[in-house]
N, C-alpha and C. Protein backbone atom coordinates (compact mmCIF):
# COMPACT_ATOMS: atom_id res chain seq x y z
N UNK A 1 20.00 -5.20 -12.25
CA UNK A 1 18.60 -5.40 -11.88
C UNK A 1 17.97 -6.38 -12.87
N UNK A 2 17.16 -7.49 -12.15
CA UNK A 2 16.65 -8.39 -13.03
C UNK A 2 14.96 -7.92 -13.66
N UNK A 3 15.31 -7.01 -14.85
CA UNK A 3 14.15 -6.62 -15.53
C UNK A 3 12.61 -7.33 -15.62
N UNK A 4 12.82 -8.44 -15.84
CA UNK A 4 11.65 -9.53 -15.91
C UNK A 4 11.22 -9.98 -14.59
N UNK A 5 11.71 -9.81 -13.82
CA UNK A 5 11.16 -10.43 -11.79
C UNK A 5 10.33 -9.05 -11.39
N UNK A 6 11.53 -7.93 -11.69
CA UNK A 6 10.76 -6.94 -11.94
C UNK A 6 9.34 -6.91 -12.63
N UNK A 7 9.43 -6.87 -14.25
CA UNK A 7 8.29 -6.47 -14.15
C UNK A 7 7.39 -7.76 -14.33
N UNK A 8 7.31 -8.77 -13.13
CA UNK A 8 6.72 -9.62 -12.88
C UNK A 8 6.14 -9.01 -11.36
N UNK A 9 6.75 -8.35 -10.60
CA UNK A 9 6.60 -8.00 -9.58
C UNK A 9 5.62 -6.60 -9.68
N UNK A 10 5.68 -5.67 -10.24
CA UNK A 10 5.20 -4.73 -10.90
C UNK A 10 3.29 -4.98 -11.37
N UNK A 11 3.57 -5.95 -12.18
CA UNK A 11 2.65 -6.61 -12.75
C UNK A 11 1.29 -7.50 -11.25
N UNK A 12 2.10 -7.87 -10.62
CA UNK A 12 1.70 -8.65 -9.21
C UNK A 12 0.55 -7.41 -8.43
N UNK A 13 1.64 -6.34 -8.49
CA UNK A 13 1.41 -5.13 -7.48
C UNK A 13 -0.05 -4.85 -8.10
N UNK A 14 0.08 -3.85 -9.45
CA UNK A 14 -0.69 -2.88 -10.06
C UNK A 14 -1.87 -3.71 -10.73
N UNK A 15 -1.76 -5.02 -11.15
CA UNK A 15 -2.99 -5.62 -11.25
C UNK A 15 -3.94 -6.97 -10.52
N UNK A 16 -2.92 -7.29 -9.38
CA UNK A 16 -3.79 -7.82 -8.60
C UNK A 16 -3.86 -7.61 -7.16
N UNK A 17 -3.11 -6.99 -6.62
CA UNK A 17 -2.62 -6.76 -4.87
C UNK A 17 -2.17 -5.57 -4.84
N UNK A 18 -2.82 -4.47 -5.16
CA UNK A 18 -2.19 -3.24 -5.01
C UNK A 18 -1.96 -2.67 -3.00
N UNK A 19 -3.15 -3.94 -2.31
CA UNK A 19 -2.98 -3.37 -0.77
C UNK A 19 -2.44 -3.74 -0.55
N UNK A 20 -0.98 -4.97 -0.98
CA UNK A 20 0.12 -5.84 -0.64
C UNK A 20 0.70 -4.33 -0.29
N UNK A 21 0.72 -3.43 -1.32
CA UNK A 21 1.93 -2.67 -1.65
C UNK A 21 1.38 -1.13 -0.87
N UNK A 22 0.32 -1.08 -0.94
CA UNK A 22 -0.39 0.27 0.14
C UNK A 22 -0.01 1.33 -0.77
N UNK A 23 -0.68 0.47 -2.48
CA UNK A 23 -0.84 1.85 -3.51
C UNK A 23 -2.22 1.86 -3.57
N UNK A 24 -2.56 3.11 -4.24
CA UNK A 24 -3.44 3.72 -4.98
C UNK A 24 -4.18 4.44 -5.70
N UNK A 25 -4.44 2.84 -6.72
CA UNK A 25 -4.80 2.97 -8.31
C UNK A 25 -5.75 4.05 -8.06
N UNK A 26 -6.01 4.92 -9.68
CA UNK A 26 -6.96 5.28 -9.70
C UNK A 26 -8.33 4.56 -10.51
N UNK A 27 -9.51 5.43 -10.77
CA UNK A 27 -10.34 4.89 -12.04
C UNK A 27 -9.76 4.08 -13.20
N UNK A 28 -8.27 4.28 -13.71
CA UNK A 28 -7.60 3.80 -14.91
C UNK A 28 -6.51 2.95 -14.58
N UNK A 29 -6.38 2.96 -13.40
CA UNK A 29 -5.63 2.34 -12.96
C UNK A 29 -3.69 2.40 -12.86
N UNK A 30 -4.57 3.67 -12.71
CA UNK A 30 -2.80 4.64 -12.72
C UNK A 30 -2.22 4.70 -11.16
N UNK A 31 -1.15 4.79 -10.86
CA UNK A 31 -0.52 4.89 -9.56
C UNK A 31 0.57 6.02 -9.51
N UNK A 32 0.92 6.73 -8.82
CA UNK A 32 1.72 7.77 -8.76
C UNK A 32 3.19 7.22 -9.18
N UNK A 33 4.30 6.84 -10.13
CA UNK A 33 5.58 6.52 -10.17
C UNK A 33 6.79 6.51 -8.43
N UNK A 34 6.26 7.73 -7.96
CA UNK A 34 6.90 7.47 -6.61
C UNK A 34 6.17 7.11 -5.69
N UNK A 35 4.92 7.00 -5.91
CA UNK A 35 4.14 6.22 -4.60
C UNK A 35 5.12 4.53 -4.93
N UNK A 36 4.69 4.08 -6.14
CA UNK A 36 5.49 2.72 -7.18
C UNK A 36 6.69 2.22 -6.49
N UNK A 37 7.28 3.07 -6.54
CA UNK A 37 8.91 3.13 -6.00
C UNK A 37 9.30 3.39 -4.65
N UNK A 38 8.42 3.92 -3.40
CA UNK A 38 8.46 4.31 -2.42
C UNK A 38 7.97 2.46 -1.89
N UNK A 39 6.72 2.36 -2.23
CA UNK A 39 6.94 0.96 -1.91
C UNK A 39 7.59 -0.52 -1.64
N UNK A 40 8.06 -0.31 -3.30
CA UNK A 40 8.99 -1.26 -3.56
C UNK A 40 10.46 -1.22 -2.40
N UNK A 41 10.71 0.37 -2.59
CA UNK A 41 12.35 0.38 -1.96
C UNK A 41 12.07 -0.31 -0.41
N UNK A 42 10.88 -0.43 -0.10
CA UNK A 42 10.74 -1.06 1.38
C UNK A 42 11.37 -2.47 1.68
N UNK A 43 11.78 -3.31 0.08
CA UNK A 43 12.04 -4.70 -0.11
C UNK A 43 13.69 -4.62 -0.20
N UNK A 44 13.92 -5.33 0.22
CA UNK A 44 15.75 -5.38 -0.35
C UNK A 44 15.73 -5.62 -1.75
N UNK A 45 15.35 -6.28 -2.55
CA UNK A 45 15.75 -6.65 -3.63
C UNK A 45 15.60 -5.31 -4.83
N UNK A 46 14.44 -4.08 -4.21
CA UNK A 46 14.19 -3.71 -4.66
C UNK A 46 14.99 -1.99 -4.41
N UNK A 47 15.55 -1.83 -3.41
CA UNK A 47 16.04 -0.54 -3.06
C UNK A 47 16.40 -0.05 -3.65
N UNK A 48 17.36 -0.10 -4.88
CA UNK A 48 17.67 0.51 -5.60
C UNK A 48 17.12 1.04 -6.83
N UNK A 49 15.85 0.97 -6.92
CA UNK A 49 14.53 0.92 -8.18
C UNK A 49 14.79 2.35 -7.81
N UNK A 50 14.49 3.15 -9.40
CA UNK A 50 14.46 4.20 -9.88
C UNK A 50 13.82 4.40 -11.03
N UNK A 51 13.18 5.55 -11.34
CA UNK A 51 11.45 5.73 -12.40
C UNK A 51 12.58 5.22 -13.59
N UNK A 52 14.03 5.38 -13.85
CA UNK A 52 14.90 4.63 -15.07
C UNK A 52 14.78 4.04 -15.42
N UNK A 53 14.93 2.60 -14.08
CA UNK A 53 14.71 1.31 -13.90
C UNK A 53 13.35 1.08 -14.41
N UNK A 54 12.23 1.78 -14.22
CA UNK A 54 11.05 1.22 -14.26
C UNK A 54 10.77 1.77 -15.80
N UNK A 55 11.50 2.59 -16.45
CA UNK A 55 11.91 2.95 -18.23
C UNK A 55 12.45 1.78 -18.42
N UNK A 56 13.19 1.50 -18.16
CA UNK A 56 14.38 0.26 -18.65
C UNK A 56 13.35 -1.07 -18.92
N UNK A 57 12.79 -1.03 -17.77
CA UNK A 57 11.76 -2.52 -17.14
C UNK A 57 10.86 -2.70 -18.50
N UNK A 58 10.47 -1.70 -18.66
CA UNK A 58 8.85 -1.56 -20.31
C UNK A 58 9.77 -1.65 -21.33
N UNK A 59 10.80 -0.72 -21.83
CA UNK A 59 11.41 -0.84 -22.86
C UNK A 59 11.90 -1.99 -23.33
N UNK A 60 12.19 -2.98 -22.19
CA UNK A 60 13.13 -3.99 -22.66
C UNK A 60 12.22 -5.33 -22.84
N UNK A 61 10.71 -4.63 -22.55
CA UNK A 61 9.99 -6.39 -22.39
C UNK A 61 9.42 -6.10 -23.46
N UNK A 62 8.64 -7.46 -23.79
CA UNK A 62 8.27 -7.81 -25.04
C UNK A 62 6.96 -7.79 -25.00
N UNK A 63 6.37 -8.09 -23.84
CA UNK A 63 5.46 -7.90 -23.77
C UNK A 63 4.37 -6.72 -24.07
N UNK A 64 5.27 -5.78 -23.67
CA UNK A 64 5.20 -4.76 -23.30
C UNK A 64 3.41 -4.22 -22.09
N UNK A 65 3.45 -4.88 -20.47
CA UNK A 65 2.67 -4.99 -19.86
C UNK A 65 2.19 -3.22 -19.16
N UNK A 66 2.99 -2.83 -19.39
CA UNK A 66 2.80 -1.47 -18.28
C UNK A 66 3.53 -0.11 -18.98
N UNK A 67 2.76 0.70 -18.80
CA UNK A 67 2.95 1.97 -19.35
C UNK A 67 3.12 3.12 -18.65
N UNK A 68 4.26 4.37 -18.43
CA UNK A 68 4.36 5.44 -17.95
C UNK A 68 4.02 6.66 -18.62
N UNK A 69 3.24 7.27 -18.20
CA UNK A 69 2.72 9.07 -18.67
C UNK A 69 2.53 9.71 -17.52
N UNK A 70 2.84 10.72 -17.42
CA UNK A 70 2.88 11.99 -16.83
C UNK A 70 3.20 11.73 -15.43
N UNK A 71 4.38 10.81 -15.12
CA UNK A 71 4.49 11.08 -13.42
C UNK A 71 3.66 9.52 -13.09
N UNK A 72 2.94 8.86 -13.51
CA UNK A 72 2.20 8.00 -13.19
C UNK A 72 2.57 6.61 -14.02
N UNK A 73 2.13 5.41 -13.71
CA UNK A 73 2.53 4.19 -14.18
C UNK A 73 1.23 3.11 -14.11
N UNK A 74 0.59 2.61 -14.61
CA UNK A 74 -0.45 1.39 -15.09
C UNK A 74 0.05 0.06 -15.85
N UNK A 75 -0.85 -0.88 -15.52
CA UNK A 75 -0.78 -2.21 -15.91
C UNK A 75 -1.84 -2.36 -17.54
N UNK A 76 -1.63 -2.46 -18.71
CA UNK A 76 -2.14 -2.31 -19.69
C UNK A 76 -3.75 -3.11 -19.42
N UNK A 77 -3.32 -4.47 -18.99
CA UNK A 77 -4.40 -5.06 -18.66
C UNK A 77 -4.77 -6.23 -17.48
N UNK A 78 -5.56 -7.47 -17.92
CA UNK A 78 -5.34 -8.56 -16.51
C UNK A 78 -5.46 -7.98 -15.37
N UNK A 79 -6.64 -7.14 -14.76
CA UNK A 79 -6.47 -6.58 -13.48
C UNK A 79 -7.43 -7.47 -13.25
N UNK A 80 -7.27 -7.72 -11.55
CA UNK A 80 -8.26 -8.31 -10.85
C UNK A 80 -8.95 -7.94 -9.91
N UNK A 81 -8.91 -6.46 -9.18
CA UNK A 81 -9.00 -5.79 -8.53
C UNK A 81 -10.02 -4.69 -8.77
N UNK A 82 -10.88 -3.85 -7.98
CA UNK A 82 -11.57 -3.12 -8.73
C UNK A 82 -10.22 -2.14 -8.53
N UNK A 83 -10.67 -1.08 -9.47
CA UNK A 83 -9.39 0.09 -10.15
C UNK A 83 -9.86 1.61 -8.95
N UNK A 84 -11.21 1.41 -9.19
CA UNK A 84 -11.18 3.16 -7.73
C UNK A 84 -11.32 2.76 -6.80
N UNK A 85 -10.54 3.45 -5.95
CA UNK A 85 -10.08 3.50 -4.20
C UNK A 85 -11.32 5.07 -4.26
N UNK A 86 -12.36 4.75 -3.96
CA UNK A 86 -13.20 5.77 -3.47
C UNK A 86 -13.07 6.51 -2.00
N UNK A 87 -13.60 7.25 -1.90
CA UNK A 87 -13.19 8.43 -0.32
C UNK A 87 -14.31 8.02 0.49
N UNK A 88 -15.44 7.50 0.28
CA UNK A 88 -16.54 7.25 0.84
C UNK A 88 -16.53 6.74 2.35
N UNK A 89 -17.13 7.45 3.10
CA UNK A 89 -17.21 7.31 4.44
C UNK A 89 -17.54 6.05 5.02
N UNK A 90 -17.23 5.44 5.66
CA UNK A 90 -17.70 3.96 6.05
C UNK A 90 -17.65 3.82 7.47
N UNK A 91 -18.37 2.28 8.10
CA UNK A 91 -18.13 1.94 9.15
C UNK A 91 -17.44 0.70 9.21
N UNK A 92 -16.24 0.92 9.58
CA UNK A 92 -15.40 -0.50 9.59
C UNK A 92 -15.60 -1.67 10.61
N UNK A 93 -15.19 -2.88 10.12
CA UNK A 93 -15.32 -3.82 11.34
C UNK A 93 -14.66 -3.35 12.82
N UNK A 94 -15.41 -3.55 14.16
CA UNK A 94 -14.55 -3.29 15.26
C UNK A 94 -13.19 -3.10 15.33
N UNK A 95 -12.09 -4.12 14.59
CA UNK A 95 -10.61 -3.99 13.93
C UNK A 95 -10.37 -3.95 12.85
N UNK A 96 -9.00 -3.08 12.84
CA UNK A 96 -8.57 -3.63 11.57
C UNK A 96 -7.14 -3.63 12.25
N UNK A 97 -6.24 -3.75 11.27
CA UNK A 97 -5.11 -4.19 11.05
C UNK A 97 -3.71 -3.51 10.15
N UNK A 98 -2.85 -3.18 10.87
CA UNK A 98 -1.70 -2.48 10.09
C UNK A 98 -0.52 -3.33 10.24
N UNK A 99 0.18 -4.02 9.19
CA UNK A 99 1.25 -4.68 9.27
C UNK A 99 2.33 -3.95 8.62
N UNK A 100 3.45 -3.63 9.78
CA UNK A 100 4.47 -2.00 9.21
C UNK A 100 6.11 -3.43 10.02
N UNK A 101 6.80 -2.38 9.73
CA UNK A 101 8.27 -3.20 10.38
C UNK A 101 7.98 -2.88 11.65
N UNK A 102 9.31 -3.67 12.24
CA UNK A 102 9.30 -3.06 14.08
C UNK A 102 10.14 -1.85 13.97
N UNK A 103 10.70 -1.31 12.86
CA UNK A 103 11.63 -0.47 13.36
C UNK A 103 10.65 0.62 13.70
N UNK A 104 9.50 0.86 12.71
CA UNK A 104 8.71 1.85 12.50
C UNK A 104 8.05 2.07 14.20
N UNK A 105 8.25 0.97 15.00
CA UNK A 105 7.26 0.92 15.66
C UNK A 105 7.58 2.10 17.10
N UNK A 106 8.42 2.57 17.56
CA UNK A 106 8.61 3.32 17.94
C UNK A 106 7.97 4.92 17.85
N UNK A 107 8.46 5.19 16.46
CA UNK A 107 8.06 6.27 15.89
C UNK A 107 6.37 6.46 15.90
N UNK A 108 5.76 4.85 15.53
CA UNK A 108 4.11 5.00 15.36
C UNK A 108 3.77 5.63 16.84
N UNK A 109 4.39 4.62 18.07
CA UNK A 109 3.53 5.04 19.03
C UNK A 109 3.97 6.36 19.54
N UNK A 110 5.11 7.02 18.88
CA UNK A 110 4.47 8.34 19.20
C UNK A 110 3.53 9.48 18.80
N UNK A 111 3.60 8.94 17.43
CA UNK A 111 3.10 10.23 15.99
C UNK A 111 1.91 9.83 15.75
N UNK A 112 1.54 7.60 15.89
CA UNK A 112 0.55 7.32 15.40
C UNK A 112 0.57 7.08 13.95
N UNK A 113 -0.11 6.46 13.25
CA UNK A 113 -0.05 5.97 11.69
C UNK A 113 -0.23 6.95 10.75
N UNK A 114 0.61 7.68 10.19
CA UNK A 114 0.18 8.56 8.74
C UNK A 114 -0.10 8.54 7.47
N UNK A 115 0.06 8.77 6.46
CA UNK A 115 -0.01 8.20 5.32
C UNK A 115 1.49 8.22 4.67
N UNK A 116 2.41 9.12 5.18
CA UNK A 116 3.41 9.21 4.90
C UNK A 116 3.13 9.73 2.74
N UNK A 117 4.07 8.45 2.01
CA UNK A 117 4.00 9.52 1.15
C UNK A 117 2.30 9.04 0.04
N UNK A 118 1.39 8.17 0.75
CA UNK A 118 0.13 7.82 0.58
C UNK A 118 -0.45 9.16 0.76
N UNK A 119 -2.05 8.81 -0.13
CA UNK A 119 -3.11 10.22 0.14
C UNK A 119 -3.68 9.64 1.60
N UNK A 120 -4.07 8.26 2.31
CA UNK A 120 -4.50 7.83 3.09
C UNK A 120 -3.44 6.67 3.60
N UNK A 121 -3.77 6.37 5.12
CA UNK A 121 -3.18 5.04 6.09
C UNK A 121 -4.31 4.02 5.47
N UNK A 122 -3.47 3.02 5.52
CA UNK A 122 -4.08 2.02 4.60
C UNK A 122 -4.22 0.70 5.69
N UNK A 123 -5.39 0.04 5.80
CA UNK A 123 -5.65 -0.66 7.10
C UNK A 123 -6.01 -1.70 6.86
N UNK A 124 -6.11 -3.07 6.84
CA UNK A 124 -6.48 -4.47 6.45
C UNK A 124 -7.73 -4.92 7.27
N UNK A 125 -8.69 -5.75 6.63
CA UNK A 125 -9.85 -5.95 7.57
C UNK A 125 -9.23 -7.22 8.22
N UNK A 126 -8.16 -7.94 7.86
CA UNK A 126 -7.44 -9.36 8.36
C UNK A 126 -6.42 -9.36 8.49
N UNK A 127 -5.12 -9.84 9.43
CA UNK A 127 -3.95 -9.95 9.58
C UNK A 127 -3.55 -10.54 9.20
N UNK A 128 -4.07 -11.74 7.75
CA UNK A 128 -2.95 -12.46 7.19
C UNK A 128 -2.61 -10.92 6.02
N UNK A 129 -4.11 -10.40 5.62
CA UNK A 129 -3.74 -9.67 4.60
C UNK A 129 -2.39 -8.55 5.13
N UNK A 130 -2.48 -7.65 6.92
CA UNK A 130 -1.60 -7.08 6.92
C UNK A 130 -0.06 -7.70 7.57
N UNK A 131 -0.10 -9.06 7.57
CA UNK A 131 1.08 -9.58 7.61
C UNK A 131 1.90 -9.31 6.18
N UNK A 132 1.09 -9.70 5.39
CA UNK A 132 1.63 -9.70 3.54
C UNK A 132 2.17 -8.11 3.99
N UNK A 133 1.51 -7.01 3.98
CA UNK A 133 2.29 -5.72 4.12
C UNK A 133 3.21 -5.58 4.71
N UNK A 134 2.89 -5.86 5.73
CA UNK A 134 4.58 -5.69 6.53
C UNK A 134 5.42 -6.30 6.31
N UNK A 135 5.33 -7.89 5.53
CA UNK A 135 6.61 -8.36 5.27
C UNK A 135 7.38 -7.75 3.89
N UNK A 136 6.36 -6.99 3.40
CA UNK A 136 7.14 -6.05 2.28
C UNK A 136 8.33 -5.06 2.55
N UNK A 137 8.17 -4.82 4.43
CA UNK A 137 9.21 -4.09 4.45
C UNK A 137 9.99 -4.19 5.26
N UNK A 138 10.99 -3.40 5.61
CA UNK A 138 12.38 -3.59 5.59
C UNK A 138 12.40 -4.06 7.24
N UNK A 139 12.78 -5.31 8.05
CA UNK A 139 12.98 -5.61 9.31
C UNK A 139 11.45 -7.08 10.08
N UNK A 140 11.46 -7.04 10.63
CA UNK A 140 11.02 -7.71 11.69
C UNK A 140 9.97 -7.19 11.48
N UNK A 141 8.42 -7.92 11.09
CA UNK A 141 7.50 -7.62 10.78
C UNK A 141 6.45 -7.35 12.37
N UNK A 142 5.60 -6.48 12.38
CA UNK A 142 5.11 -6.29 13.74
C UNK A 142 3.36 -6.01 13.12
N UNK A 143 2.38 -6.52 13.69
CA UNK A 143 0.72 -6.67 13.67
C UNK A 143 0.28 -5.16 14.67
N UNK A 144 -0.24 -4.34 14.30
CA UNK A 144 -0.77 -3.34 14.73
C UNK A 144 -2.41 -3.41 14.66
N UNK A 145 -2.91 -3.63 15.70
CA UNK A 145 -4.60 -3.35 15.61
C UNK A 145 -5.38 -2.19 16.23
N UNK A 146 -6.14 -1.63 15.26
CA UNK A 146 -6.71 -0.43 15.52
C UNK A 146 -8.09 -0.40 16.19
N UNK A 147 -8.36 0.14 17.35
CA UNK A 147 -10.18 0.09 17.95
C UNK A 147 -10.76 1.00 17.36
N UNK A 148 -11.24 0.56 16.09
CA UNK A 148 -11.85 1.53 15.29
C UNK A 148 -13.21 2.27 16.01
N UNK A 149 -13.74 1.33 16.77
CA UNK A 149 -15.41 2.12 17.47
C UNK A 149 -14.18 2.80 18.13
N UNK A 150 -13.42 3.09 18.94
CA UNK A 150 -12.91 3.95 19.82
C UNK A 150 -12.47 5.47 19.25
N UNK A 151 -11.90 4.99 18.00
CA UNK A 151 -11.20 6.05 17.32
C UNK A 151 -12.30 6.69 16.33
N UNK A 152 -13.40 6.41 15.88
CA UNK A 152 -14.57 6.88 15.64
C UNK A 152 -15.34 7.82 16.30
N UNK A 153 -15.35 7.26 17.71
CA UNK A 153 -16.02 7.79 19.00
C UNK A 153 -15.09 8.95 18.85
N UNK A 154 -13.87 9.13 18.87
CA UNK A 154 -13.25 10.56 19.30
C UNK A 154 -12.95 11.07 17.57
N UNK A 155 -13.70 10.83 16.45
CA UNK A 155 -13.62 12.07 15.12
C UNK A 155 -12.88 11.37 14.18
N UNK A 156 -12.30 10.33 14.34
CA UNK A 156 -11.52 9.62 13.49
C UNK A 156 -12.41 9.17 11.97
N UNK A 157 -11.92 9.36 11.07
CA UNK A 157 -12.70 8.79 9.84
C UNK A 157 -12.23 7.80 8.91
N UNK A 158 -13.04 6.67 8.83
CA UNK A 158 -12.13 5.74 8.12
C UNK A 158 -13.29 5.54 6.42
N UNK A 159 -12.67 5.39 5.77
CA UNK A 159 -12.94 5.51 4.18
C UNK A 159 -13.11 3.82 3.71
N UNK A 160 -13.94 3.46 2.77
CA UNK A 160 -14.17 2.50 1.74
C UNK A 160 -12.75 2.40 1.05
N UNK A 161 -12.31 1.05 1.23
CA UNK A 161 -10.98 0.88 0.04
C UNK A 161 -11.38 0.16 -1.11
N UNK A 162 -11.55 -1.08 -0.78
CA UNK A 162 -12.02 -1.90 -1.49
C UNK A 162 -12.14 -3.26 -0.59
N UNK A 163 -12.73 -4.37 -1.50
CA UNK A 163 -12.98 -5.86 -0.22
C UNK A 163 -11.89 -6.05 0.72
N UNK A 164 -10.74 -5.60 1.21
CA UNK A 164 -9.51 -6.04 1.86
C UNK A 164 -9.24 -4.70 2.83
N UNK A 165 -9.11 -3.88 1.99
CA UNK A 165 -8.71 -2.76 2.95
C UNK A 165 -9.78 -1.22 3.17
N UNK A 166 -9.64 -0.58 4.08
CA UNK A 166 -9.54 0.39 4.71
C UNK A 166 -8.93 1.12 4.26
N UNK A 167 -9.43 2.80 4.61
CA UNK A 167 -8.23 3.97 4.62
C UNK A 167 -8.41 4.80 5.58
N UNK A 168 -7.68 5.76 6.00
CA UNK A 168 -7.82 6.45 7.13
C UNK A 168 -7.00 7.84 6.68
N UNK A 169 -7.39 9.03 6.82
CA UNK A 169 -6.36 10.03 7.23
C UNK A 169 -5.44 9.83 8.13
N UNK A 170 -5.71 9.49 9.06
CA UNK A 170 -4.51 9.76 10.26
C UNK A 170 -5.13 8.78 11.14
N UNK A 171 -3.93 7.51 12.20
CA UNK A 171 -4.71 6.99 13.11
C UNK A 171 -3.70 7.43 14.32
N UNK A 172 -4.49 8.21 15.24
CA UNK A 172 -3.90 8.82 16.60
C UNK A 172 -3.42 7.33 17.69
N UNK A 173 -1.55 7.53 18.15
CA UNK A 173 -1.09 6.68 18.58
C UNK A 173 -2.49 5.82 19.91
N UNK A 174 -3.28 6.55 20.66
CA UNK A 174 -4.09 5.80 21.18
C UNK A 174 -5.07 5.04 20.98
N UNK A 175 -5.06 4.73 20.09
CA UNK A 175 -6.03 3.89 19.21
C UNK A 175 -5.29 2.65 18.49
N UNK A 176 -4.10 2.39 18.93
CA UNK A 176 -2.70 1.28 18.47
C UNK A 176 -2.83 0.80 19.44
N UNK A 177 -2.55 -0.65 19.08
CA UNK A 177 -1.93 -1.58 20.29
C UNK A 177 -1.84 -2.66 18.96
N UNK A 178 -0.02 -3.51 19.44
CA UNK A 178 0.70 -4.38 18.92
C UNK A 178 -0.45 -5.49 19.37
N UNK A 179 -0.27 -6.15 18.22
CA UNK A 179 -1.22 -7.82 17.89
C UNK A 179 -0.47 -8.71 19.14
């Protein structure tokens, strides 16, 4: 594993594009270690990343950019992003946008979007931003758009992320349709 692309990539994620990666920082800008790694393994280059690897990655740089405590992992500094993903109730633009693989896409339209191992579904207000997501993962990238007035209208709640994204508990398969 190339330690330094790594934690160049790492560094990319946790202090400037954390919705590339559909983490989330907290107030300090901490991220769960397997939310970290659940992401990444979505990339080929990265599948084989393990919380070791991501020991190995800090220990061996000089920098020394990023720090692990208790289960969790942060960028020391250089963020560009605000750091809280607040819960706050919002009204989103008419769309938004989920960029996932095609393999997934089967499975969505039956179950619909979850958070899987996220606290929230994470939704883009633009499709270049959820193209960048989906090409993070593994296959044939596919544009998912959500009718948010629709899915509102029937109880759906979508949350404040920050300037780019959205969050959602759960988006029910009728409220999907491919871009």
């Amino acid at each position: 594993m190339n330690y330094s692309n790594l934690s160049k990539e790492v560094s990319y994620a946790l202090r400037h594009a954390p919705w590339e990666y559909e983490l989330e920082l907290d107030s300090e800008g901490w991220v769960s270690v397997e939310q970290l790694i659940s992401s990444f393994r979505n990339n080929e280059e990265w599948q084989g990343l393990t919380e070791e690897g991501l020991v190995n990655m800090i220990s061996l740089s000089e920098k020394k950019r990023h720090e692990i405590k208790n289960g969790k992992i942060r960028a020391f500094y250089g963020h560009s992003v605000p750091m809280k993903i607040s819960k706050e109730i919002g009204i989103p633009p008419k769309y938004l946008y989920h960029g996932t693989s095609i393999t997934f896409l089967p499975e969505i339209k039956s179950n619909g979007l979850k958070p899987m191992s996220r606290q929230y579904v994470h939704l883009s207000e633009d499709i270049d931003t959820a193209r960048l997501v989906g090409k993070r993962k593994k296959g044939d990238t596919v544009i998912l758009v959500i009718d948010t007035e629709l899915a509102r209208s029937k109880c759906v709640k979508f949350y404040v992320g920050n300037d780019k994204v959205w969050l959602s508990d759960y988006i029910p398969p009728e409220f999907i349709k491919e871009s």
